[in-house]
N, C-alpha and C. Protein backbone atom coordinates (compact mmCIF):
# COMPACT_ATOMS: atom_id res chain seq x y z
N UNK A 1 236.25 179.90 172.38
CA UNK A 1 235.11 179.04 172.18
C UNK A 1 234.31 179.49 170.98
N UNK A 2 234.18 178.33 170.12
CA UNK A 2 232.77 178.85 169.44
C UNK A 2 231.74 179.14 169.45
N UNK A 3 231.21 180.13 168.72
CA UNK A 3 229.47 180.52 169.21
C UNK A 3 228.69 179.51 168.16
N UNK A 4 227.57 179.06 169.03
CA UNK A 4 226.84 178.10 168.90
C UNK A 4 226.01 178.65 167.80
N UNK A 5 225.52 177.53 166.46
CA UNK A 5 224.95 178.22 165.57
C UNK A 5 223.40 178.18 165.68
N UNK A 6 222.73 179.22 164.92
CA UNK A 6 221.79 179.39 165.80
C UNK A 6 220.60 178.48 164.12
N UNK A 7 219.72 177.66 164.82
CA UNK A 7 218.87 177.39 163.76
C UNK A 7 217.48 178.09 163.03
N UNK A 8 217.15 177.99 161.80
CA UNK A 8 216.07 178.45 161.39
C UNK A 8 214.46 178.43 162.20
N UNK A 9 214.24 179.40 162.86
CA UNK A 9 212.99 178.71 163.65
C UNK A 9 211.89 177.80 162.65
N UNK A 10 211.45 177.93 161.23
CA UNK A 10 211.39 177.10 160.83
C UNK A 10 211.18 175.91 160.32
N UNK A 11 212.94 175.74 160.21
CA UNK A 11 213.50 174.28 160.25
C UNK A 11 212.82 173.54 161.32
N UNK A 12 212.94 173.92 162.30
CA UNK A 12 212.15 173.60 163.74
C UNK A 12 210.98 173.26 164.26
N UNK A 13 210.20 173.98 163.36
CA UNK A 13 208.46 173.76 163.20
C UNK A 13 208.58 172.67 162.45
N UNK A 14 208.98 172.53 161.31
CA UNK A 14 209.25 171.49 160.12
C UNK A 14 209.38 169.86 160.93
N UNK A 15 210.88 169.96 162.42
CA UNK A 15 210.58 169.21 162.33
C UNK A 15 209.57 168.50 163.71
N UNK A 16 209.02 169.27 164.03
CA UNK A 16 208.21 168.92 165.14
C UNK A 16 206.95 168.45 164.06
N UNK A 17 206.10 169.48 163.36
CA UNK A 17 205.44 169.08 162.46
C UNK A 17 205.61 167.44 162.27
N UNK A 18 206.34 167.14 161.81
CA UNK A 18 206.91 165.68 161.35
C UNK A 18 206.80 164.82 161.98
N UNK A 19 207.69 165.19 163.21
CA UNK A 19 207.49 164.82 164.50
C UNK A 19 205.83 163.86 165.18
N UNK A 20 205.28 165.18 165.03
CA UNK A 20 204.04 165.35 165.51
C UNK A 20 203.06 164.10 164.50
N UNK A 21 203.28 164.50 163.38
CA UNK A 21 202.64 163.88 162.72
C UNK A 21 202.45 162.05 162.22
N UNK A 22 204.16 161.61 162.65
CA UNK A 22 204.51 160.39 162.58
C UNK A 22 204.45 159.40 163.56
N UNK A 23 204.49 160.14 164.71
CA UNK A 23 204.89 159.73 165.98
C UNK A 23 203.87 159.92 166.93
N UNK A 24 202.57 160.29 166.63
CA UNK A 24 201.50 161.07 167.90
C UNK A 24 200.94 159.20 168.33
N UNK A 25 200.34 159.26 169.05
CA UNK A 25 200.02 157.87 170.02
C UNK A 25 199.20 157.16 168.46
N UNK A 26 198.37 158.10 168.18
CA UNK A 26 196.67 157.53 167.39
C UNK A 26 196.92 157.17 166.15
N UNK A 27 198.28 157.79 164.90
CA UNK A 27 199.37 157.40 164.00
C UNK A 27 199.93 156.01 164.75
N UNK A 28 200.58 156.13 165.20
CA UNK A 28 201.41 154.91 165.86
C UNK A 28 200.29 153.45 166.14
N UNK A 29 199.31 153.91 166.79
CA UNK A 29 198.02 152.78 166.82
C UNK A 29 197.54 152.33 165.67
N UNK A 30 197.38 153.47 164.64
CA UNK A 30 196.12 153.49 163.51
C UNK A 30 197.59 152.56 162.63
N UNK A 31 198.64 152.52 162.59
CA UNK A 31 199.64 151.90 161.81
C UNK A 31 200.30 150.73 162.04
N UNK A 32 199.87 150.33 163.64
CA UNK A 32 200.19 149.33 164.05
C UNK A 32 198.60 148.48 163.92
N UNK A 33 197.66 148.73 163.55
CA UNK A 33 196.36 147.98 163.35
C UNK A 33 196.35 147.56 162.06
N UNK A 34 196.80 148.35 161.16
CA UNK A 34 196.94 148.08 159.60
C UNK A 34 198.01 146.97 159.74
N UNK A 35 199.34 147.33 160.12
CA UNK A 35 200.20 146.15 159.90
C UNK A 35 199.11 144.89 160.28
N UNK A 36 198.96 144.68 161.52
CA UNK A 36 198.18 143.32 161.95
C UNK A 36 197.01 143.22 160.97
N UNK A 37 196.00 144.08 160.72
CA UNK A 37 195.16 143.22 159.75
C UNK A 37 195.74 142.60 158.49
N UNK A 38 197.02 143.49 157.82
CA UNK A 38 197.76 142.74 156.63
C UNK A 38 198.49 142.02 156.68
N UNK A 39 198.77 141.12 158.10
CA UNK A 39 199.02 139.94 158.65
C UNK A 39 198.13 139.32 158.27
N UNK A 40 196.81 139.11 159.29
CA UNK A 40 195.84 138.29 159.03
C UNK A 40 195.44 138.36 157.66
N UNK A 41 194.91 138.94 157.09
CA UNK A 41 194.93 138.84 155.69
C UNK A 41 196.00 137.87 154.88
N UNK A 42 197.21 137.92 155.04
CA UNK A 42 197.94 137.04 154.45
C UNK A 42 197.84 135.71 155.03
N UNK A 43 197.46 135.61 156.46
CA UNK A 43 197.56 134.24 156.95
C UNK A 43 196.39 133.90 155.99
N UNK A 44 195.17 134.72 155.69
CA UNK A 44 194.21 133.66 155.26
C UNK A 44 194.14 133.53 154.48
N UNK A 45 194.92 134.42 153.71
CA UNK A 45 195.22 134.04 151.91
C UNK A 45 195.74 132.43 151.96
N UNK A 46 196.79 132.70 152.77
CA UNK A 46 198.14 131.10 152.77
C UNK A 46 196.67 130.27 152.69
N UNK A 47 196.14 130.68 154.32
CA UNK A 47 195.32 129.20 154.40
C UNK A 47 194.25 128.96 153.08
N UNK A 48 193.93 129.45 152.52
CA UNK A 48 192.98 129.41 151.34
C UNK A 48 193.90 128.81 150.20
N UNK A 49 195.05 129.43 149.85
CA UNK A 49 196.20 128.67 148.85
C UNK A 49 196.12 126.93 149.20
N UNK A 50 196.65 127.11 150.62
CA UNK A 50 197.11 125.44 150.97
C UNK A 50 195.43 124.61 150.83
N UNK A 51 194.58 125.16 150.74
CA UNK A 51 192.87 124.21 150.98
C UNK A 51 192.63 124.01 149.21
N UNK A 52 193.36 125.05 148.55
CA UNK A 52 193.42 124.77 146.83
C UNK A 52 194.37 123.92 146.51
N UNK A 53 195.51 123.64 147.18
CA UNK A 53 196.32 122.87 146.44
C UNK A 53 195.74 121.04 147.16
N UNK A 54 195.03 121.16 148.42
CA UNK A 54 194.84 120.24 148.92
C UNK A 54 193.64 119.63 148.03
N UNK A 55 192.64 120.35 147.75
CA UNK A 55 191.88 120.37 146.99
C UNK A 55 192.25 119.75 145.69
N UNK A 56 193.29 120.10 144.92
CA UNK A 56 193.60 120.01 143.69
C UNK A 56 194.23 118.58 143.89
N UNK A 57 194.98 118.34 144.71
CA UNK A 57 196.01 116.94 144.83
C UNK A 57 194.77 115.75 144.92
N UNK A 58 193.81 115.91 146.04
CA UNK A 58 192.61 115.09 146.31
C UNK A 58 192.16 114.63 144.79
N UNK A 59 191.88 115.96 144.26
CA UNK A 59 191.23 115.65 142.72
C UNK A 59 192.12 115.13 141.78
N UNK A 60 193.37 114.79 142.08
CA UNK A 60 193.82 114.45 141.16
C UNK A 60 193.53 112.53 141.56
N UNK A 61 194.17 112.49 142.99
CA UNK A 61 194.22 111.02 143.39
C UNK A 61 192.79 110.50 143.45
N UNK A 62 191.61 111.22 142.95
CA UNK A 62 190.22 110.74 142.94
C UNK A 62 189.64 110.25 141.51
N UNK A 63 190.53 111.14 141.15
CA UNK A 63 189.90 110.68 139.57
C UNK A 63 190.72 110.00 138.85
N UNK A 64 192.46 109.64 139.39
CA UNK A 64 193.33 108.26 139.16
C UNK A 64 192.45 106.85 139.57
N UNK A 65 191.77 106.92 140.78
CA UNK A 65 191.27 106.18 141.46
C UNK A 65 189.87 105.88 140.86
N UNK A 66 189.17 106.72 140.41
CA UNK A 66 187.53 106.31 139.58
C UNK A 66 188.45 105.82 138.21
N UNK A 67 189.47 106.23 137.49
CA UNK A 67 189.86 105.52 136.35
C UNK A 67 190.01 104.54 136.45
N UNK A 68 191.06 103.66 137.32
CA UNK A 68 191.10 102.60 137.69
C UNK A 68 190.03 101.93 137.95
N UNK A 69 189.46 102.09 138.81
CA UNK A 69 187.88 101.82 139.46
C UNK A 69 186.77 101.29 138.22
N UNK A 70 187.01 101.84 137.23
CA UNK A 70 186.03 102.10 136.09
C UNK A 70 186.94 100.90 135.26
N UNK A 71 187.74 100.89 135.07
CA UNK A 71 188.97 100.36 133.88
C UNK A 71 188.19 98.83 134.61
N UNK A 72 188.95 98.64 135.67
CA UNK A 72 188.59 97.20 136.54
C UNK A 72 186.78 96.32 136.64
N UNK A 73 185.91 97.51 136.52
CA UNK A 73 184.83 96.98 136.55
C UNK A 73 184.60 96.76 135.35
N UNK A 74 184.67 97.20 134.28
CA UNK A 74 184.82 96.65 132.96
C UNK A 74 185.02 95.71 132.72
N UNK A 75 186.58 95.55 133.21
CA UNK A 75 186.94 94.38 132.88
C UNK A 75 186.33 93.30 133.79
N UNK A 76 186.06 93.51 134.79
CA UNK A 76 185.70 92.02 135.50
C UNK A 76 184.35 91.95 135.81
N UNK A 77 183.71 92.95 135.76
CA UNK A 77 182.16 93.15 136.64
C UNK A 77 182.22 92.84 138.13
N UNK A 78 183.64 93.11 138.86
CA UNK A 78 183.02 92.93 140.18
C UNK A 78 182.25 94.00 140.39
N UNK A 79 181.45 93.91 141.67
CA UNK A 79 180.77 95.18 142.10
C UNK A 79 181.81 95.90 143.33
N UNK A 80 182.89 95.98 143.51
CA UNK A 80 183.57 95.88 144.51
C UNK A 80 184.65 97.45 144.12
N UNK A 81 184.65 96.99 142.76
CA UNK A 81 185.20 98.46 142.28
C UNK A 81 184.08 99.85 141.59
N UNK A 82 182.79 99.40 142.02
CA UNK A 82 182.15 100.04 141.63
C UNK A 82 181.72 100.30 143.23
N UNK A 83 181.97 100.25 144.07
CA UNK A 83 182.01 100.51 145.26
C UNK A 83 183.25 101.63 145.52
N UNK A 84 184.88 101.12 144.72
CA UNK A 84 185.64 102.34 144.99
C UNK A 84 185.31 103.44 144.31
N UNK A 85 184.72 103.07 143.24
CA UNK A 85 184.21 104.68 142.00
C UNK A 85 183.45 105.31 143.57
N UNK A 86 182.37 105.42 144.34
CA UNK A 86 181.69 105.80 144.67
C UNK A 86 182.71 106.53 145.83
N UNK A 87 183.33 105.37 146.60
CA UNK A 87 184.34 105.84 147.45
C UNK A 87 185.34 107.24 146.30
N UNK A 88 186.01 107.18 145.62
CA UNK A 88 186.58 107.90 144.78
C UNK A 88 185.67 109.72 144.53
N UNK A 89 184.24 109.18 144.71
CA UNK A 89 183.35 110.59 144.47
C UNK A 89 183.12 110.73 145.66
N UNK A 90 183.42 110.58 147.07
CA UNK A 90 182.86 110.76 148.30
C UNK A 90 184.56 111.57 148.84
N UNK A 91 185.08 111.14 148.47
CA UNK A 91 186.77 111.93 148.38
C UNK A 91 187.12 113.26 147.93
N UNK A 92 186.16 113.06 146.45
CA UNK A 92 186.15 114.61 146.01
C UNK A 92 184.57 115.83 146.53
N UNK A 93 183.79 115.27 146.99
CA UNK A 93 182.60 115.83 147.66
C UNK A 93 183.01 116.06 149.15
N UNK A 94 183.93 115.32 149.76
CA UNK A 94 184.28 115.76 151.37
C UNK A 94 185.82 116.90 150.73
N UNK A 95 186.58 116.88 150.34
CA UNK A 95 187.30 117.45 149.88
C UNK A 95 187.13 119.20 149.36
N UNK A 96 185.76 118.92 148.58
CA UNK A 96 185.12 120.50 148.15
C UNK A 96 184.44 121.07 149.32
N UNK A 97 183.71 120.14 150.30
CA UNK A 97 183.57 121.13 151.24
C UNK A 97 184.46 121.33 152.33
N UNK A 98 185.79 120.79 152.16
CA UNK A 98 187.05 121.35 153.32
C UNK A 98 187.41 122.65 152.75
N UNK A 99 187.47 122.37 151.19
CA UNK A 99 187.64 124.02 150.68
C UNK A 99 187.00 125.06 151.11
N UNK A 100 185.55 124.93 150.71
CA UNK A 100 184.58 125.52 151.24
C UNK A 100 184.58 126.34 152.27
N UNK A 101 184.68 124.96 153.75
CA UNK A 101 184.50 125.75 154.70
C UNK A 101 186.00 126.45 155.49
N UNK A 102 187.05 126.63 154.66
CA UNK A 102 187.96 126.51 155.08
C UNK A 102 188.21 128.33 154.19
N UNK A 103 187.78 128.53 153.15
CA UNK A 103 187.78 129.76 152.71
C UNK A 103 186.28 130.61 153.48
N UNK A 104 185.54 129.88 154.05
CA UNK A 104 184.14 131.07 154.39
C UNK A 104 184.91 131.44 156.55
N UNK A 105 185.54 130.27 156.35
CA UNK A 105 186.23 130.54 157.14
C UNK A 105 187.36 131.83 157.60
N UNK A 106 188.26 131.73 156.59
CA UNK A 106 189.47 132.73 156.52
C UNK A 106 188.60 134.07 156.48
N UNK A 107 187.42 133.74 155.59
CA UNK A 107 186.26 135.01 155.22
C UNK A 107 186.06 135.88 156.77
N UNK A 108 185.71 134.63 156.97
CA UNK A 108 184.98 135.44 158.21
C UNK A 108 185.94 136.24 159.62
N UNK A 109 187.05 135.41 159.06
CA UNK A 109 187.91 135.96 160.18
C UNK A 109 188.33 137.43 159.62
N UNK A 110 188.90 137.06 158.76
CA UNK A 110 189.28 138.76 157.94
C UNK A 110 188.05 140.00 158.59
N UNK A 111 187.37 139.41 157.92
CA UNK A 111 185.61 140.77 158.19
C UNK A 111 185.58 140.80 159.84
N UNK A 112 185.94 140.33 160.84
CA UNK A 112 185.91 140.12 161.81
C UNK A 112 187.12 141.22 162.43
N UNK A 113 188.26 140.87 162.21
CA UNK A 113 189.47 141.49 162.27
C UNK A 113 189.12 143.25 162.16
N UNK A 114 189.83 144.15 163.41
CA UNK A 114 189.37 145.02 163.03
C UNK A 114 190.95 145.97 161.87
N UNK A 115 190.31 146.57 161.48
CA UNK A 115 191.41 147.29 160.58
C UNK A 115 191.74 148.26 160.57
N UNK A 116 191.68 148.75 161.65
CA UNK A 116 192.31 150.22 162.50
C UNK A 116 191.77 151.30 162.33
């Protein structure tokens, strides 16, 4: 039979040390709280991205819509498209505050969130 080799005591401390240090309950908690807040954090980034691009698309189809709106009352003087111009600025004023409250929002959840 072979004799069993014997290890560096050590090596041994080294890897309990390690051990100890990677693996203790309050490491394992304090690293599993970070992951989740840099979850939430990204969810509210997304949601803040998607309220800018929603934002941005609105503004685009608002101010196609006051061009037109404007082009047409010119030409005809109804008052009917000077009714959509207004509709057209009530699109981009409900629109800035979905942004708004949609980033003081994500805000608040983040600051809320604890972060281990």
């Amino acid at each position: 039979m072979s004799v069993p080799a014997t290890v560096n005591p050590q090596v041994i401390d080294v890897i309990n040390q390690v051990q100890s240090a990677t693996m203790s309950p309050q490491v394992v908690l304090t690293s599993g709280a970070g992951k989740a807040y840099q979850s939430v954090a990204q969810s509210a980034a997304i949601a803040v991205q998607d309220a800018t691009d929603t934002l941005r698309n609105l503004s685009t189809i608002a101010t196609t819509a006051a061009g037109v709106a404007i082009a047409q009352f010119i030409a005809t003087g109804e008052p009917k498209y000077a009714a959509a111009l207004e509709q057209a600025k009530g699109l981009l004023k409900t629109a800035s505050e979905d942004f708004s409250d949609i980033g003081t929002a994500a805000s608040n959840v983040l600051k809320n969130f604890p972060s281990g």
